[in-house]
N, C-alpha and C. Protein backbone atom coordinates (compact mmCIF):
# COMPACT_ATOMS: atom_id res chain seq x y z
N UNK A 1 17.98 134.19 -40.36
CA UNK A 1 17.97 133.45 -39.12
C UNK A 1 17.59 134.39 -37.98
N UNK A 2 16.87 133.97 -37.16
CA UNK A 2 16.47 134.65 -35.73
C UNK A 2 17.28 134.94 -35.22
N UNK A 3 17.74 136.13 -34.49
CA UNK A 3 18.97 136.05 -33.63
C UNK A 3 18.40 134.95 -32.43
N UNK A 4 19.30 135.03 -31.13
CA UNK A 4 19.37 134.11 -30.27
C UNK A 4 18.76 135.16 -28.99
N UNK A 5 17.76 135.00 -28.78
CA UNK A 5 17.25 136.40 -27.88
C UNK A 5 15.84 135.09 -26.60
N UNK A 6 16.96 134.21 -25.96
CA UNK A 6 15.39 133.96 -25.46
C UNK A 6 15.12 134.44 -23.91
N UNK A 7 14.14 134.43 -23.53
CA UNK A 7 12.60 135.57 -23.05
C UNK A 7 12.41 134.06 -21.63
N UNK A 8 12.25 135.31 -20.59
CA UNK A 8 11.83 134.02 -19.25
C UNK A 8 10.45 133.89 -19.52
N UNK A 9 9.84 132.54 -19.53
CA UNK A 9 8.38 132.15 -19.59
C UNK A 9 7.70 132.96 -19.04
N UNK A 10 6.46 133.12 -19.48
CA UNK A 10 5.33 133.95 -19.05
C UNK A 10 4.69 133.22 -18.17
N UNK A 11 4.60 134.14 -17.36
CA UNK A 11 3.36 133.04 -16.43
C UNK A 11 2.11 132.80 -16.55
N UNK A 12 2.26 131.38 -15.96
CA UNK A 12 0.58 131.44 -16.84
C UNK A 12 0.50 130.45 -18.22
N UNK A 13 1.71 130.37 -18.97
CA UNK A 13 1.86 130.27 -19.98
C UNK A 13 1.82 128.55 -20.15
N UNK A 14 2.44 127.81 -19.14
CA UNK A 14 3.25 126.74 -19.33
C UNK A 14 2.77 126.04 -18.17
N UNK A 15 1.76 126.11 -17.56
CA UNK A 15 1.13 125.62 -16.03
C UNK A 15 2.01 124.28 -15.57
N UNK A 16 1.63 122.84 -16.62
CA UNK A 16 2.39 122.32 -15.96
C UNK A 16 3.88 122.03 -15.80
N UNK A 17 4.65 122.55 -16.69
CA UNK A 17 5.98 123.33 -16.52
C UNK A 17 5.99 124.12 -15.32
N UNK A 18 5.63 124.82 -14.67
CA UNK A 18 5.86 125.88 -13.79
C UNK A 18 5.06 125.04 -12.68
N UNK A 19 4.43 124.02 -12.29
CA UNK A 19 4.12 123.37 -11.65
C UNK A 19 4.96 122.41 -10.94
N UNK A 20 5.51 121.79 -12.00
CA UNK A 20 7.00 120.96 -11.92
C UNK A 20 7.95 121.95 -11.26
N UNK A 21 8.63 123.11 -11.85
CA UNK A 21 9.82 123.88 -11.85
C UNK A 21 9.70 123.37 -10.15
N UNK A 22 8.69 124.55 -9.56
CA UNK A 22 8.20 124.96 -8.24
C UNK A 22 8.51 123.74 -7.67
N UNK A 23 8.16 122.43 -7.64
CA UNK A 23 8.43 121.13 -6.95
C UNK A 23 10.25 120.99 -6.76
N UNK A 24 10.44 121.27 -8.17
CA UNK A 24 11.86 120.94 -8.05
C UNK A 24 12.80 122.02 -7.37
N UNK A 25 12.37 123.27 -7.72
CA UNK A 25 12.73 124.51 -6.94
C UNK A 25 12.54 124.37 -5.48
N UNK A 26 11.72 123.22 -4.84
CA UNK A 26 11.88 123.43 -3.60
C UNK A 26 12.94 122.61 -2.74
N UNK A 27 13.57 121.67 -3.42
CA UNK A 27 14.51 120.73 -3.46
C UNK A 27 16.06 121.86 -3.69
N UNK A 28 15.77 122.08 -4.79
CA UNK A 28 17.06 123.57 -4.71
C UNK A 28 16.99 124.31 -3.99
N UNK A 29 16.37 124.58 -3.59
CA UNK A 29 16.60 125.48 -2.13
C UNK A 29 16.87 124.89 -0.92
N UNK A 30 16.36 123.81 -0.82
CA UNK A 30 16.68 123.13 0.39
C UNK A 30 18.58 122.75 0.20
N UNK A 31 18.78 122.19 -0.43
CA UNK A 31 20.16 121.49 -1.01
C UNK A 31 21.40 122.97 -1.24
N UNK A 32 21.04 123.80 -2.28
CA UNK A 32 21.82 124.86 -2.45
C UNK A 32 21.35 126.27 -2.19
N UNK A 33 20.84 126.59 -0.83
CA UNK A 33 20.61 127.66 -0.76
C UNK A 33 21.00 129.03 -1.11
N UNK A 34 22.09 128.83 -1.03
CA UNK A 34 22.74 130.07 -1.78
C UNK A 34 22.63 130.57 -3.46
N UNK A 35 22.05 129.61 -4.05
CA UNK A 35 21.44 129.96 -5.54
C UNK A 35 20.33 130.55 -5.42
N UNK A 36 20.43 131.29 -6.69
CA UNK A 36 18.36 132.06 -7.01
C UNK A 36 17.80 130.49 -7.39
N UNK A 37 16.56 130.13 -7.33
CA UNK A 37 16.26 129.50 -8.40
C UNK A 37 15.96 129.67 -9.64
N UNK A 38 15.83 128.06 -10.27
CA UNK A 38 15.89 128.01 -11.62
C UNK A 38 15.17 128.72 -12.45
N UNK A 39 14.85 128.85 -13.39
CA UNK A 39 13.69 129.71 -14.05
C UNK A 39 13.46 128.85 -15.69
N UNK A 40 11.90 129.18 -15.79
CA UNK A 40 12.06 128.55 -17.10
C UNK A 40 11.97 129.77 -17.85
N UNK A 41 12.61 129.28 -19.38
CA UNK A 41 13.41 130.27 -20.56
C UNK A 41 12.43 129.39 -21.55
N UNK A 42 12.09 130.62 -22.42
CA UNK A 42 11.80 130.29 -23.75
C UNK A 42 12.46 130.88 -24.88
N UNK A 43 12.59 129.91 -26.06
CA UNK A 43 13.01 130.59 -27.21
C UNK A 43 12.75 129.29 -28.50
N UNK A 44 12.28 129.71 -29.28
CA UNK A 44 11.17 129.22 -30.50
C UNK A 44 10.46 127.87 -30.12
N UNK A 45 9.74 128.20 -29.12
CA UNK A 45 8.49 127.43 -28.68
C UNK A 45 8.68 126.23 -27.87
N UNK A 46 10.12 126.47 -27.25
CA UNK A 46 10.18 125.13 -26.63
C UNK A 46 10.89 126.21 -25.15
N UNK A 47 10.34 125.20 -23.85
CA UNK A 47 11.28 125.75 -23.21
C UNK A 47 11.90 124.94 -22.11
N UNK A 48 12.85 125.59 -21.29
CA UNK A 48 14.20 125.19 -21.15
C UNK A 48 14.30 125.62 -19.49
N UNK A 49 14.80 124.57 -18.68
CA UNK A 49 14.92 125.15 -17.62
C UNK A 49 16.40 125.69 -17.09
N UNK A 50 16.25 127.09 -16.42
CA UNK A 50 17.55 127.57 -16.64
C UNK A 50 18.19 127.39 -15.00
N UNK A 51 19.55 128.25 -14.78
CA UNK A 51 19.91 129.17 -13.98
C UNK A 51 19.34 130.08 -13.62
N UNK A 52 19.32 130.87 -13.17
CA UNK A 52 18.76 132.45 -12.54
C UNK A 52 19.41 133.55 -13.80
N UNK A 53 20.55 133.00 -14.06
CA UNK A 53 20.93 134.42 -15.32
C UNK A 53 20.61 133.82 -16.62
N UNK A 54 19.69 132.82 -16.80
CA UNK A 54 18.91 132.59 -18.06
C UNK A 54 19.78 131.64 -19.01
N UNK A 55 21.02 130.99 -18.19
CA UNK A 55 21.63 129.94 -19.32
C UNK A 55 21.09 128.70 -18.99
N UNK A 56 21.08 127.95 -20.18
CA UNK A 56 20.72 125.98 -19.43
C UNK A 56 22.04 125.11 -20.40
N UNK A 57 21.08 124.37 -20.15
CA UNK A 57 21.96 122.75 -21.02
C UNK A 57 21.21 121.61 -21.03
N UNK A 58 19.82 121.32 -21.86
CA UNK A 58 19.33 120.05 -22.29
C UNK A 58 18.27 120.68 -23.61
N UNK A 59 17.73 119.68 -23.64
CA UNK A 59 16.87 119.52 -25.00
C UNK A 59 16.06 120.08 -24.68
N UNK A 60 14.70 121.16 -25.36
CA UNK A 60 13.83 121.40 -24.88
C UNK A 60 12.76 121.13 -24.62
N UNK A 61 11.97 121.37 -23.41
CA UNK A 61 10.77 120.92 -23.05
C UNK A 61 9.34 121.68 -24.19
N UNK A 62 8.18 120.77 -24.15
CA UNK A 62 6.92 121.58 -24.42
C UNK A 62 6.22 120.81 -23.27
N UNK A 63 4.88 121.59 -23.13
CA UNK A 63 3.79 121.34 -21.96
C UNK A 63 3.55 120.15 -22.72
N UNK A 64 3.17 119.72 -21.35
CA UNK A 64 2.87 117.96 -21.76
C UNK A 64 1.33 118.20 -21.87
N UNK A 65 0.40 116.82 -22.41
CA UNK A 65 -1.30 116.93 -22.82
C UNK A 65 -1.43 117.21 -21.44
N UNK A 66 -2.85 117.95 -21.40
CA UNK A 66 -3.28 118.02 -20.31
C UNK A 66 -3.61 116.73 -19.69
N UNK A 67 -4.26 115.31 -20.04
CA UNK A 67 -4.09 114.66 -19.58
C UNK A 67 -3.44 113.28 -19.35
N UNK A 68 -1.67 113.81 -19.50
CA UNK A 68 -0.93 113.07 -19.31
C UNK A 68 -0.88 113.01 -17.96
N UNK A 69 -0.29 112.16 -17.28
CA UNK A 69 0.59 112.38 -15.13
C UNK A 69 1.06 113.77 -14.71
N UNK A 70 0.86 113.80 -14.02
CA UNK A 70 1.09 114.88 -13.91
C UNK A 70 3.02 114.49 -13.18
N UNK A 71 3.66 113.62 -12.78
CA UNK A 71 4.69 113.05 -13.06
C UNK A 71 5.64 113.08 -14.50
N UNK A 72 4.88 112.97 -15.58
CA UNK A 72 5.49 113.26 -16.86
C UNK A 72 6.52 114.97 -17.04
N UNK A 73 5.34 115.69 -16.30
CA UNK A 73 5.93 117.07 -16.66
C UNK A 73 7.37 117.30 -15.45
N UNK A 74 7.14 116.62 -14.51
CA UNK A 74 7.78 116.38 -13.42
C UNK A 74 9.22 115.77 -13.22
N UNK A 75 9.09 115.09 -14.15
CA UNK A 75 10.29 114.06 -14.60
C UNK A 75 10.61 115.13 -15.67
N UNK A 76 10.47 115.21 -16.43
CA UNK A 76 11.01 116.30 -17.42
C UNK A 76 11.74 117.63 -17.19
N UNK A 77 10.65 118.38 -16.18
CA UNK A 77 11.86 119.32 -15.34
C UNK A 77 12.83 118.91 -14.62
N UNK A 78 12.80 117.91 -14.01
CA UNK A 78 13.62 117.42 -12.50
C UNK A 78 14.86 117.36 -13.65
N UNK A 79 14.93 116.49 -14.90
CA UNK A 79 16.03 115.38 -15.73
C UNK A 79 16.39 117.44 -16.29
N UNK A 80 15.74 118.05 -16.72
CA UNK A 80 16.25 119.07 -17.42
C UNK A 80 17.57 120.18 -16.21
N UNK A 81 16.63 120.22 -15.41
CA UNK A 81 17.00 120.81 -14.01
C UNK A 81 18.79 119.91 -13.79
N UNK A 82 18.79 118.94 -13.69
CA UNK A 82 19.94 117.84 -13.42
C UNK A 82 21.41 118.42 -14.39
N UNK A 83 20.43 118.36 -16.01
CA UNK A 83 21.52 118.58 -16.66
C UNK A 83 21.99 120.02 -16.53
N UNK A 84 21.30 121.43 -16.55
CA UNK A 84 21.61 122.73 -16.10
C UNK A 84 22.36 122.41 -14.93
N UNK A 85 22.27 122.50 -14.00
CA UNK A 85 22.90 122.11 -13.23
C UNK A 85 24.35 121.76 -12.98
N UNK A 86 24.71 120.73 -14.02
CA UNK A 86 25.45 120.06 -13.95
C UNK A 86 26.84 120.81 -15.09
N UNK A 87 25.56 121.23 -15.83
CA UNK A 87 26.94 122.10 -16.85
C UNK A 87 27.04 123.42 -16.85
N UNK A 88 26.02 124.40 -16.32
CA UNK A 88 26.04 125.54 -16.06
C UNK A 88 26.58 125.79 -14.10
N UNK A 89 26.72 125.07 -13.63
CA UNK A 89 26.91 125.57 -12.08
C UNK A 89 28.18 124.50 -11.68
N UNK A 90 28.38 123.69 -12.77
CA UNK A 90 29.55 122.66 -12.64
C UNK A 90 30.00 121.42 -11.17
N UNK A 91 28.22 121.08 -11.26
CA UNK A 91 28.48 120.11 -10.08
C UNK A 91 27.18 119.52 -9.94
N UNK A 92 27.40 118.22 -9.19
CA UNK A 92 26.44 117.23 -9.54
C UNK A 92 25.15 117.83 -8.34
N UNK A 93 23.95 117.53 -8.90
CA UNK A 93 22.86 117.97 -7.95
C UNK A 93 21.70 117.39 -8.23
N UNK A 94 21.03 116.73 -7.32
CA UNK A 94 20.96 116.99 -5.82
C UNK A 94 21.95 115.68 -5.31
N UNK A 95 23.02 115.86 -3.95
CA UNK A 95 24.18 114.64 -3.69
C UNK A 95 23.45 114.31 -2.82
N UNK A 96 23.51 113.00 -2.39
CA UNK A 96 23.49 112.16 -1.46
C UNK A 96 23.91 112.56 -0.37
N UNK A 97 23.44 113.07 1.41
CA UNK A 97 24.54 113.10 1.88
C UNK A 97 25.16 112.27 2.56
N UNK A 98 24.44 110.77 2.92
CA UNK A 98 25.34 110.08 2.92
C UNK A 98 25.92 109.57 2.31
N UNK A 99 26.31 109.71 1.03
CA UNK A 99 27.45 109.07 0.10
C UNK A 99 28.14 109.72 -0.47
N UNK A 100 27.64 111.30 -0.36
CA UNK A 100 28.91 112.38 -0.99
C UNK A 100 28.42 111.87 -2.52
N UNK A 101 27.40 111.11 -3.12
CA UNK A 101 27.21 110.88 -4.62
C UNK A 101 26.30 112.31 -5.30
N UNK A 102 26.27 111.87 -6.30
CA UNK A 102 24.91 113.04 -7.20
C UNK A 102 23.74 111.47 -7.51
N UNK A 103 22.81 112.12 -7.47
CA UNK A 103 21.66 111.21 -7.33
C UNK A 103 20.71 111.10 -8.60
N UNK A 104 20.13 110.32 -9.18
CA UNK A 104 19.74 109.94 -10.54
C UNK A 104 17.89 109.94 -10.07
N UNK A 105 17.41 110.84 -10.86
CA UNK A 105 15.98 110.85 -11.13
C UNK A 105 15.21 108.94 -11.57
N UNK A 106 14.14 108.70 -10.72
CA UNK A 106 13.87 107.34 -11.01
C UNK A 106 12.49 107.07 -9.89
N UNK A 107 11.71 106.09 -10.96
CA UNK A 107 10.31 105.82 -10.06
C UNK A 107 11.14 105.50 -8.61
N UNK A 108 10.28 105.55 -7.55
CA UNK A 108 10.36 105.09 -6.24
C UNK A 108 10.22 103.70 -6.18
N UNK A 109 11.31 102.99 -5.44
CA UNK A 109 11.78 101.99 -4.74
C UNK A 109 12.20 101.04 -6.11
N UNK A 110 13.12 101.67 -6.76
CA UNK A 110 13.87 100.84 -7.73
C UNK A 110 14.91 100.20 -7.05
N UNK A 111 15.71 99.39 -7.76
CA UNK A 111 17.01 98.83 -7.74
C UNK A 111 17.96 99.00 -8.31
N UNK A 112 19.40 98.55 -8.06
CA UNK A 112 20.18 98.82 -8.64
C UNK A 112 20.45 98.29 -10.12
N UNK A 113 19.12 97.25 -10.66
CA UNK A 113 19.28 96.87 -12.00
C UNK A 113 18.11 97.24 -12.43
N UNK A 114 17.22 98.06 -11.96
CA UNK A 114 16.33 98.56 -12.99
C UNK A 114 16.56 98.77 -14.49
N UNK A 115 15.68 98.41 -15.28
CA UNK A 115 15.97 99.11 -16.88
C UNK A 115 15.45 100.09 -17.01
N UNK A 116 14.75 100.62 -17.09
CA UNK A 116 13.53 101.78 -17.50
C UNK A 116 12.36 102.09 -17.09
N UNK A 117 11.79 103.27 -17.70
CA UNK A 117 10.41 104.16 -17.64
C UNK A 117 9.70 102.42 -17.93
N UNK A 118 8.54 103.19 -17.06
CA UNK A 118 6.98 102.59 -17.51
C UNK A 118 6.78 104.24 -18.68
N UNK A 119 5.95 102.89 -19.35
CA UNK A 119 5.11 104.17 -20.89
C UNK A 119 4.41 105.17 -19.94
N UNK A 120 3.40 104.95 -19.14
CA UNK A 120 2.66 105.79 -18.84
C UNK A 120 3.38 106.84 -18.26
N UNK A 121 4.44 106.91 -17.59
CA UNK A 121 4.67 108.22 -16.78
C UNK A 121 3.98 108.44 -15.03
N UNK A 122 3.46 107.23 -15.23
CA UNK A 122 3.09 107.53 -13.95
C UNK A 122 3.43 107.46 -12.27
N UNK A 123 4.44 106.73 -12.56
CA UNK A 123 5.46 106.13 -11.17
C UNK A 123 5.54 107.86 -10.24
N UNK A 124 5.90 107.36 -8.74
CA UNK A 124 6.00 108.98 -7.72
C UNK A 124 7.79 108.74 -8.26
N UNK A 125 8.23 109.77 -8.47
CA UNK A 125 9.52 109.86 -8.95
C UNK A 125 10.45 110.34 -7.54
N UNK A 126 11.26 109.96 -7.44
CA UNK A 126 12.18 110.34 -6.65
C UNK A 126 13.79 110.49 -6.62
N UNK A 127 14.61 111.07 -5.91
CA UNK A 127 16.04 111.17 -6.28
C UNK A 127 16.38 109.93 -5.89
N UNK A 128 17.06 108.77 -6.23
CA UNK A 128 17.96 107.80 -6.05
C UNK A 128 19.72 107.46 -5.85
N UNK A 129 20.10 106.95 -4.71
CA UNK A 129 21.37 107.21 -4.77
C UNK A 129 21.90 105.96 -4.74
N UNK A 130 23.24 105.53 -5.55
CA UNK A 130 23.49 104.41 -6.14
C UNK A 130 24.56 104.02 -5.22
N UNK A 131 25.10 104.30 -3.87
CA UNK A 131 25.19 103.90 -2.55
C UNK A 131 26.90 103.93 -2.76
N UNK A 132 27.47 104.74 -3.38
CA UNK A 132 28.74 104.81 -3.73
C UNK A 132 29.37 103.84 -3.89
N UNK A 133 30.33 103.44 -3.50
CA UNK A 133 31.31 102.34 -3.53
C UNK A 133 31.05 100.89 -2.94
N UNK A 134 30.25 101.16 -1.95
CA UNK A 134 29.15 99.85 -1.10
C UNK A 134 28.30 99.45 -1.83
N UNK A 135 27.89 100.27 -2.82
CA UNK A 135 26.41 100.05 -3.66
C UNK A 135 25.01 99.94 -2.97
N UNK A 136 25.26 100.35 -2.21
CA UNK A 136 24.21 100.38 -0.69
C UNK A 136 22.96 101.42 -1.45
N UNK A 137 22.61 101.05 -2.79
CA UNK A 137 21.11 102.34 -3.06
C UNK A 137 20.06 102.32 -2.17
N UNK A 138 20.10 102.85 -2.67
CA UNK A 138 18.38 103.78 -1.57
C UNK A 138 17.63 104.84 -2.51
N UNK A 139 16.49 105.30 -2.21
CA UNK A 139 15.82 106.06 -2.73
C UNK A 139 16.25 107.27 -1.34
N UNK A 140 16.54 108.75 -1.58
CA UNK A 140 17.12 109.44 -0.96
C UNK A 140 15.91 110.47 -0.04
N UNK A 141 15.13 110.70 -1.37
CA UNK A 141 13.90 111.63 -1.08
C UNK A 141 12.86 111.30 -2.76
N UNK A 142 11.55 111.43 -2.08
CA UNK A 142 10.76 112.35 -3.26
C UNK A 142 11.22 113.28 -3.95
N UNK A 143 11.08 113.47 -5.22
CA UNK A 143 11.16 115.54 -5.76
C UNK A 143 10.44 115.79 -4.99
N UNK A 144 10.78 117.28 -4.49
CA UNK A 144 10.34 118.21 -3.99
C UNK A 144 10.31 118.24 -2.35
N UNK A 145 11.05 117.11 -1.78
CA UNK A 145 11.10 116.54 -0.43
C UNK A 145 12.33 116.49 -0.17
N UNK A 146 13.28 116.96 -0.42
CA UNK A 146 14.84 117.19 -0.20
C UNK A 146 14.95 118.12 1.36
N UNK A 147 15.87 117.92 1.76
CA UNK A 147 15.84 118.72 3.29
C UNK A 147 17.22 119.42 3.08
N UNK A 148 17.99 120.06 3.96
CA UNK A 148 18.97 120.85 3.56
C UNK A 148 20.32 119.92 3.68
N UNK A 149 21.06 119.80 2.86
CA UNK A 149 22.13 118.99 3.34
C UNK A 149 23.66 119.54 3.16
């Protein structure tokens, strides 16, 4: 068995991975400034978006076809990003600030009974907040359009 030794992505390596990260990395910075950002991690050919000291928590990513959405790779970091997040730094991200909620990755201008993805991947994705206790949702921001809160 391999030991467990995984390696921060090469650059260069993973374009639209590191295309995505950067979108979503700019949302983490705005929201939790006081973190490094995320980084992507590899280890046996899949990779993983981390913390700054190289731990995560979801399934792993591969580069999407080149001509899939460029939303596909986008949604994939943002949802990977969510779960790190959530189990490595132990708190919900990115929150609402008017609702004090954690906010759920989802095409722009859904509802509160949406079911699901379109196949294609192509919807502008944005953070959604499920309006706390009022149920008052809203779409909060775009990825990558977060302001400091």
């Amino acid at each position: 068995m391999k030991p467990f030794d995984p390696q921060r992505a090469e650059p260069g390596r993973h374009p639209r991975l590191e295309a995505a990260l950067a979108t979503v990395n700019r949302d983490f910075a705005a929201t939790l400034p006081d973190q490094p950002p995320l980084a992507l991690m590899v280890w046996e050919e899949q990779v993983y978006v981390a913390v700054s000291e190289g731990s995560w928590h979801h399934n792993g990513l591969q580069e999407p076809d080149a001509d899939a959405p460029d939303d596909l790779a986008l949604g994939l970091v943002a949802d990977a990003a969510q779960e790190t997040v959530a189990d490595r730094l132990r708190r919900a991200w990115p929150v609402c600030p008017s609702h004090g909620t954690g906010t759920h990755l989802r095409p722009e201008g859904t509802t509160a009974d949406w079911e699901g993805w379109d196949e294609d991947g192509s919807e502008r994705l944005v953070w959604w907040c499920g309006g706390g206790a009022a149920g008052d949702c809203h779409d909060l921001a775009a990825v990558g359009e977060l302001t400091g809160a």
